[in-house]
N, C-alpha and C. Protein backbone atom coordinates (compact mmCIF):
# COMPACT_ATOMS: atom_id res chain seq x y z
N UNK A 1 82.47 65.73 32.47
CA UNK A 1 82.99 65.56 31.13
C UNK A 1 83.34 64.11 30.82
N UNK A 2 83.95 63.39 31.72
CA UNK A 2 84.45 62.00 31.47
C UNK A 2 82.72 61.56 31.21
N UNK A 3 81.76 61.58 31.46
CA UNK A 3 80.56 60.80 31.65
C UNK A 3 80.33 60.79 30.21
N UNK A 4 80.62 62.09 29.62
CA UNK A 4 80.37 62.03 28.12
C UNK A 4 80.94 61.37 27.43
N UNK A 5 82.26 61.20 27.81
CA UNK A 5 83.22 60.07 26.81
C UNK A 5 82.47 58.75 26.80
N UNK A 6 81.92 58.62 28.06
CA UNK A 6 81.65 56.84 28.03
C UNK A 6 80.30 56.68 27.08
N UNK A 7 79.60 57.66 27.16
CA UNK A 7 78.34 57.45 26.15
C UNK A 7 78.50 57.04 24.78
N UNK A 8 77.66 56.26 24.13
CA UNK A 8 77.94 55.81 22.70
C UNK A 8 77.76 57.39 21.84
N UNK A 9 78.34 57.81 21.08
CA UNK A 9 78.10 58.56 19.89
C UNK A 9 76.81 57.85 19.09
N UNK A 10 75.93 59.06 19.02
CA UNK A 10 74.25 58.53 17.82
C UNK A 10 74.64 58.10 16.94
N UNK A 11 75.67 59.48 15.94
CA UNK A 11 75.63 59.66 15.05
C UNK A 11 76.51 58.71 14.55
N UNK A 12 77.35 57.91 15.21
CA UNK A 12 78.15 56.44 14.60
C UNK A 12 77.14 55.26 14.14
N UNK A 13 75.46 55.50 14.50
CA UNK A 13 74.61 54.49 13.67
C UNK A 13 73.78 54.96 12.54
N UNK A 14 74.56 56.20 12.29
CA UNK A 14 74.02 56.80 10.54
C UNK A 14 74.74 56.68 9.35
N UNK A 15 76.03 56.38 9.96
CA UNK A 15 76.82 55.65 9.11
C UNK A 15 77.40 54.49 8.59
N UNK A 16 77.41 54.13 7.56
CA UNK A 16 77.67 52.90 6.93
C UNK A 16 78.93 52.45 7.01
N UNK A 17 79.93 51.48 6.53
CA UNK A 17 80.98 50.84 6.97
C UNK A 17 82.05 51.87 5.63
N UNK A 18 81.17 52.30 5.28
CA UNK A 18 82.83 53.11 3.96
C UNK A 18 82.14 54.55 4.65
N UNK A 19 81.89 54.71 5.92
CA UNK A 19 81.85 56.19 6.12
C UNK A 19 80.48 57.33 5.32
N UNK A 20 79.86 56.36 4.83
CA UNK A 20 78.30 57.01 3.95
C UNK A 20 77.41 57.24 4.55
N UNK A 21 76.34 57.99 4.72
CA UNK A 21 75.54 58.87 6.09
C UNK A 21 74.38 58.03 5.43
N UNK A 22 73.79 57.56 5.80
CA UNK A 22 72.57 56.03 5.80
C UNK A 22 70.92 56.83 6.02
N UNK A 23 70.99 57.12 4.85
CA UNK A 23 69.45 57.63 4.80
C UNK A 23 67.88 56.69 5.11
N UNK A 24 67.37 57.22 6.30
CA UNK A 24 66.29 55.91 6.71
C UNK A 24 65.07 56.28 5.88
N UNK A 25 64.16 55.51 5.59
CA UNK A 25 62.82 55.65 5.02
C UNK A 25 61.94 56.60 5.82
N UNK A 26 61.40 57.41 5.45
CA UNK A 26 59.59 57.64 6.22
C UNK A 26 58.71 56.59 5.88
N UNK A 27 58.32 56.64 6.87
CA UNK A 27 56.47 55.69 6.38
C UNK A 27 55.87 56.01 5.11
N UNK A 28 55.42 57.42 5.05
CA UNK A 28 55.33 57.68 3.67
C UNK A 28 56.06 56.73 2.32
N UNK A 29 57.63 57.06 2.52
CA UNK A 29 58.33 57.11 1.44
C UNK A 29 58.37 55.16 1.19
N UNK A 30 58.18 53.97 2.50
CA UNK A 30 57.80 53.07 2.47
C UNK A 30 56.82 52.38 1.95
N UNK A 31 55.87 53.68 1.85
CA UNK A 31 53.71 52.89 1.12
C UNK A 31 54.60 53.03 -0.25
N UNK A 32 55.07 54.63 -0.47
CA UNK A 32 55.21 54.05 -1.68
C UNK A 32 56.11 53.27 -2.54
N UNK A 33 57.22 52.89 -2.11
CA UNK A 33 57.91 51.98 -2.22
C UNK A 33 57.19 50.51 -2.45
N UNK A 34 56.36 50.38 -1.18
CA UNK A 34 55.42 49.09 -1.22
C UNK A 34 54.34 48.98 -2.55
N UNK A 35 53.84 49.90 -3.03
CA UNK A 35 52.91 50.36 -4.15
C UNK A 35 53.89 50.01 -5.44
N UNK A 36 54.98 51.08 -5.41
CA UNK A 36 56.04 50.85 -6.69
C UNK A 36 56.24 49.48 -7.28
N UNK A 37 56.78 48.85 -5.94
CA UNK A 37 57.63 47.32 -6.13
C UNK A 37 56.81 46.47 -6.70
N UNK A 38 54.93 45.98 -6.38
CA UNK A 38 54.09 45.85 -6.11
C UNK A 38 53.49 45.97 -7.83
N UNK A 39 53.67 47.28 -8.65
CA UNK A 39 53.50 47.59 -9.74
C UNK A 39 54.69 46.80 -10.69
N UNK A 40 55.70 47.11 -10.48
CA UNK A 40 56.92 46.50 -11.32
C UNK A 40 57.09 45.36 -11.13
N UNK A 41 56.46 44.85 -10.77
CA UNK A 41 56.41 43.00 -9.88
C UNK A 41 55.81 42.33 -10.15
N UNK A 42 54.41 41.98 -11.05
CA UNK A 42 53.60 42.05 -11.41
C UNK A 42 53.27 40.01 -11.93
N UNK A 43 54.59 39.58 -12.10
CA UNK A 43 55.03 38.14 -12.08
C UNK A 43 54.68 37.75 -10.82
N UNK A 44 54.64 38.46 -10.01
CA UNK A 44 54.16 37.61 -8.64
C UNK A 44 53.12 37.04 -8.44
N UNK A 45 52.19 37.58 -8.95
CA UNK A 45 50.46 37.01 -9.06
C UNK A 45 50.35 36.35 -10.14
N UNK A 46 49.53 35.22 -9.85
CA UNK A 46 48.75 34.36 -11.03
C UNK A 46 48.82 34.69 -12.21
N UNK A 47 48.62 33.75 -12.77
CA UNK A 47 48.37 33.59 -14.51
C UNK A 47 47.57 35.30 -14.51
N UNK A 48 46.55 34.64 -14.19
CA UNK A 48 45.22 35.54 -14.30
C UNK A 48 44.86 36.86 -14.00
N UNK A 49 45.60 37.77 -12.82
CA UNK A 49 46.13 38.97 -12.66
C UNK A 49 47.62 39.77 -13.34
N UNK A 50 48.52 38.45 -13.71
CA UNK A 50 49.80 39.23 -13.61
C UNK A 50 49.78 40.29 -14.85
N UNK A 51 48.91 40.02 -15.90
CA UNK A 51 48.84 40.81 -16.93
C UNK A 51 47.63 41.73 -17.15
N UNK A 52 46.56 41.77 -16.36
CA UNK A 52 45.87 43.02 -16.23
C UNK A 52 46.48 43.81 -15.80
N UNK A 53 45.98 44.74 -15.81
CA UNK A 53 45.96 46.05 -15.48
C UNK A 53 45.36 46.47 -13.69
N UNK A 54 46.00 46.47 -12.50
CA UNK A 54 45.49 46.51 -11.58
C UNK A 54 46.00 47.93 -10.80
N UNK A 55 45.28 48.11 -9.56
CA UNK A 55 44.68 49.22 -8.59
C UNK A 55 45.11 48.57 -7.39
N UNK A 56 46.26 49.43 -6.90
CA UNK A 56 47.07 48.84 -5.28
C UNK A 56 46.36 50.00 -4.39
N UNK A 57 46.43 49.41 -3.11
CA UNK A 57 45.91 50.90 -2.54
C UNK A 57 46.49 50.45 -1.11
N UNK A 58 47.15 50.88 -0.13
CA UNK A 58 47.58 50.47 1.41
C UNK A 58 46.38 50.42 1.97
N UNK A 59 46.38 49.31 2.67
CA UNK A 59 45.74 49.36 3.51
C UNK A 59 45.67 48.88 5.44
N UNK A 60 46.89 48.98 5.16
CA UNK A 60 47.43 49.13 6.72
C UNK A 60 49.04 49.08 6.66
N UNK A 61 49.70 50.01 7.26
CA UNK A 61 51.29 50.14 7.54
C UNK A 61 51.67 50.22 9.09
N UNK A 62 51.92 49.44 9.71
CA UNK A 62 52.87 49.40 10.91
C UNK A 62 54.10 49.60 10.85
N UNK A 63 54.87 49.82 11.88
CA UNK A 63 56.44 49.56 12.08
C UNK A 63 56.85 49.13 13.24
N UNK A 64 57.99 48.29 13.53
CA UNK A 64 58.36 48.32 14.86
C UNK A 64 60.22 48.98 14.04
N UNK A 65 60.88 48.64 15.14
CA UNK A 65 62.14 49.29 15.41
C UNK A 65 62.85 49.06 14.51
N UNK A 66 62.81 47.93 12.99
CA UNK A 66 64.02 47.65 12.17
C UNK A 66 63.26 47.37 10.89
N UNK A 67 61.85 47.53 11.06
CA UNK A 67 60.87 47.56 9.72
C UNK A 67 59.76 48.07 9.66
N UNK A 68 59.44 48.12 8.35
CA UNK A 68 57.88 48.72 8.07
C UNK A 68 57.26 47.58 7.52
N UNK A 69 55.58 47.37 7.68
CA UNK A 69 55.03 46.15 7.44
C UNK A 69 53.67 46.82 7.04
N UNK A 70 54.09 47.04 5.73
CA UNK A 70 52.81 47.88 4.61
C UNK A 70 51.95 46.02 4.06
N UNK A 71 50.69 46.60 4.38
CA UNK A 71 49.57 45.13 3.93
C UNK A 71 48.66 46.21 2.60
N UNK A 72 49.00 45.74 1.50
CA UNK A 72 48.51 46.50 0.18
C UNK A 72 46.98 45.20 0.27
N UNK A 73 46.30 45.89 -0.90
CA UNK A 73 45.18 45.56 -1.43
C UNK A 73 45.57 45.58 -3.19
N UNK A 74 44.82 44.42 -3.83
CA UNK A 74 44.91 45.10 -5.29
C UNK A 74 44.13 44.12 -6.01
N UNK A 75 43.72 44.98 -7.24
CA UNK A 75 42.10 44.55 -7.57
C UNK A 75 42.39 44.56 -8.81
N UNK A 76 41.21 44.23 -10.18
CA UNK A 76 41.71 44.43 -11.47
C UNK A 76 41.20 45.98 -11.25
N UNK A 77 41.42 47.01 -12.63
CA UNK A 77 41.19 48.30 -13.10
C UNK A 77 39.97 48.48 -13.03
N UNK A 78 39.34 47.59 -13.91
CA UNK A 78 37.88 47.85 -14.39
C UNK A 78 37.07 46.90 -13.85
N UNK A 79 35.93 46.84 -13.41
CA UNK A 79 34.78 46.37 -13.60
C UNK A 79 35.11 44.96 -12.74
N UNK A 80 35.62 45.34 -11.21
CA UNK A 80 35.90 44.26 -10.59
C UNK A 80 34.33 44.64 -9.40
N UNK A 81 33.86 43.74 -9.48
CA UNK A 81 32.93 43.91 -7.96
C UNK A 81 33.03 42.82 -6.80
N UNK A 82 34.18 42.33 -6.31
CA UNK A 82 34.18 41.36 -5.76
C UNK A 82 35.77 41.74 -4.84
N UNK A 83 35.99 41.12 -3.69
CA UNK A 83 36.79 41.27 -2.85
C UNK A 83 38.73 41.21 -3.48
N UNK A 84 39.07 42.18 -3.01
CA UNK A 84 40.07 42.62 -3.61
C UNK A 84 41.61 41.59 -2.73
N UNK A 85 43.04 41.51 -3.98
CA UNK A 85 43.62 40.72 -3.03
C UNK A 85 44.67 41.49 -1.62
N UNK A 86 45.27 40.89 -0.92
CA UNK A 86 46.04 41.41 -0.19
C UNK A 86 47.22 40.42 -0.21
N UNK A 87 48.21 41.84 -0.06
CA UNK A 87 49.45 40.80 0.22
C UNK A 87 50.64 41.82 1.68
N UNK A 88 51.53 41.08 1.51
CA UNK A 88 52.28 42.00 2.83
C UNK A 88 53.19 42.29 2.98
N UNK A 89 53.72 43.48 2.56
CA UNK A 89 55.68 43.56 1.88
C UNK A 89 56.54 44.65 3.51
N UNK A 90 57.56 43.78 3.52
CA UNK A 90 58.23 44.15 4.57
C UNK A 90 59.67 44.60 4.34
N UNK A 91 59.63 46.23 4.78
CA UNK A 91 60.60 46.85 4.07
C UNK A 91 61.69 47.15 5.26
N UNK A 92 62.85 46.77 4.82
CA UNK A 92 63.40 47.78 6.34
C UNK A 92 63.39 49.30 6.08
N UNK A 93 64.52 49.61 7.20
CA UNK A 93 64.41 50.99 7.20
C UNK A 93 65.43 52.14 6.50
N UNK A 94 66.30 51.07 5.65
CA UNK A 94 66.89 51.58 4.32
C UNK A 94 65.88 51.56 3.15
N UNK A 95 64.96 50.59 3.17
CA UNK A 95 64.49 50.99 1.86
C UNK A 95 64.21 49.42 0.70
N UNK A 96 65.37 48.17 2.05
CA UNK A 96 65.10 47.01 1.34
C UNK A 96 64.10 46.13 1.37
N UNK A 97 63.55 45.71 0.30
CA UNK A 97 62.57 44.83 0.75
C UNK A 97 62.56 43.75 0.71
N UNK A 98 62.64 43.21 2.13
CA UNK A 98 62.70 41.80 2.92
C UNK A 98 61.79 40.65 2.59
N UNK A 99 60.44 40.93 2.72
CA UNK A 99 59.47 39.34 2.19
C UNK A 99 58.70 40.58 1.64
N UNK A 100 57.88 39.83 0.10
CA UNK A 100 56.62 39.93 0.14
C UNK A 100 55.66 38.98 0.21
N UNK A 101 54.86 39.13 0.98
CA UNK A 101 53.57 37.80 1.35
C UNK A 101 52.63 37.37 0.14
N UNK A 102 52.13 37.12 -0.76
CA UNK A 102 50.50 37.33 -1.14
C UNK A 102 49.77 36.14 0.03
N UNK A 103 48.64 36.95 0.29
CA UNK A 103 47.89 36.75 1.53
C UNK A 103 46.69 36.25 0.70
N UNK A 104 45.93 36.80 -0.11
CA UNK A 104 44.93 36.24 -1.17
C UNK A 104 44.95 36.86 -2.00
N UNK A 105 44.21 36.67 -3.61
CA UNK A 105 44.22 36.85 -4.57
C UNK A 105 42.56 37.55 -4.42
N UNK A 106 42.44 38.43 -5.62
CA UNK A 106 41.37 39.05 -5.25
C UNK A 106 40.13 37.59 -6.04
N UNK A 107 38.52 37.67 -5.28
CA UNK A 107 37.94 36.91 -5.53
C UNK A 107 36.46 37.82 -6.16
């Protein structure tokens, strides 16, 4: 019984500092987060994209232990035939998002 006392309690790292139970992201709930932000954000890209109309799509999501590292794609709507851009938004595992990269602009 004493062995148990000395162990850390889990459930003291689900909670926040006013006692609030700290809801973590899924991967899922991260793409789309990365997609959302990505849409409403839209000042981030060039003159020349920020006001079309564009098409995000994931195209690779990793994680290690304190983030998710979603690499989007995004293209104009219509009548693009040419290589699409990428950028690289890094979310933790509440839900904040830490950097976004643009990596290239679509060409």
């Amino acid at each position: 019984m004493v062995e148990d006392q000395d162990k850390p309690d889990k459930k003291e790292d689900t909670f926040d500092s006013a006692g609030e139970a700290i809801e973590y992201l899924s991967m899922d709930q991260a793409r789309v987060l990365a997609i959302r932000h990505a849409r409403e954000n839209t000042e981030f890209y060039s003159r020349r994209y920020r006001n079309r109309d564009l098409v995000w799509e994931v195209a690779e999501a990793d994680e290690d232990e304190d983030f998710y590292h979603i690499r989007l794609t995004h293209r104009p709507a219509l009548r693009f035939d040419g290589e699409p851009g990428v950028e690289l938004l890094t979310i933790d595992k509440v839900g904040e998002i830490e950097i976004r990269q643009l990596l290239s602009e679509p060409r």
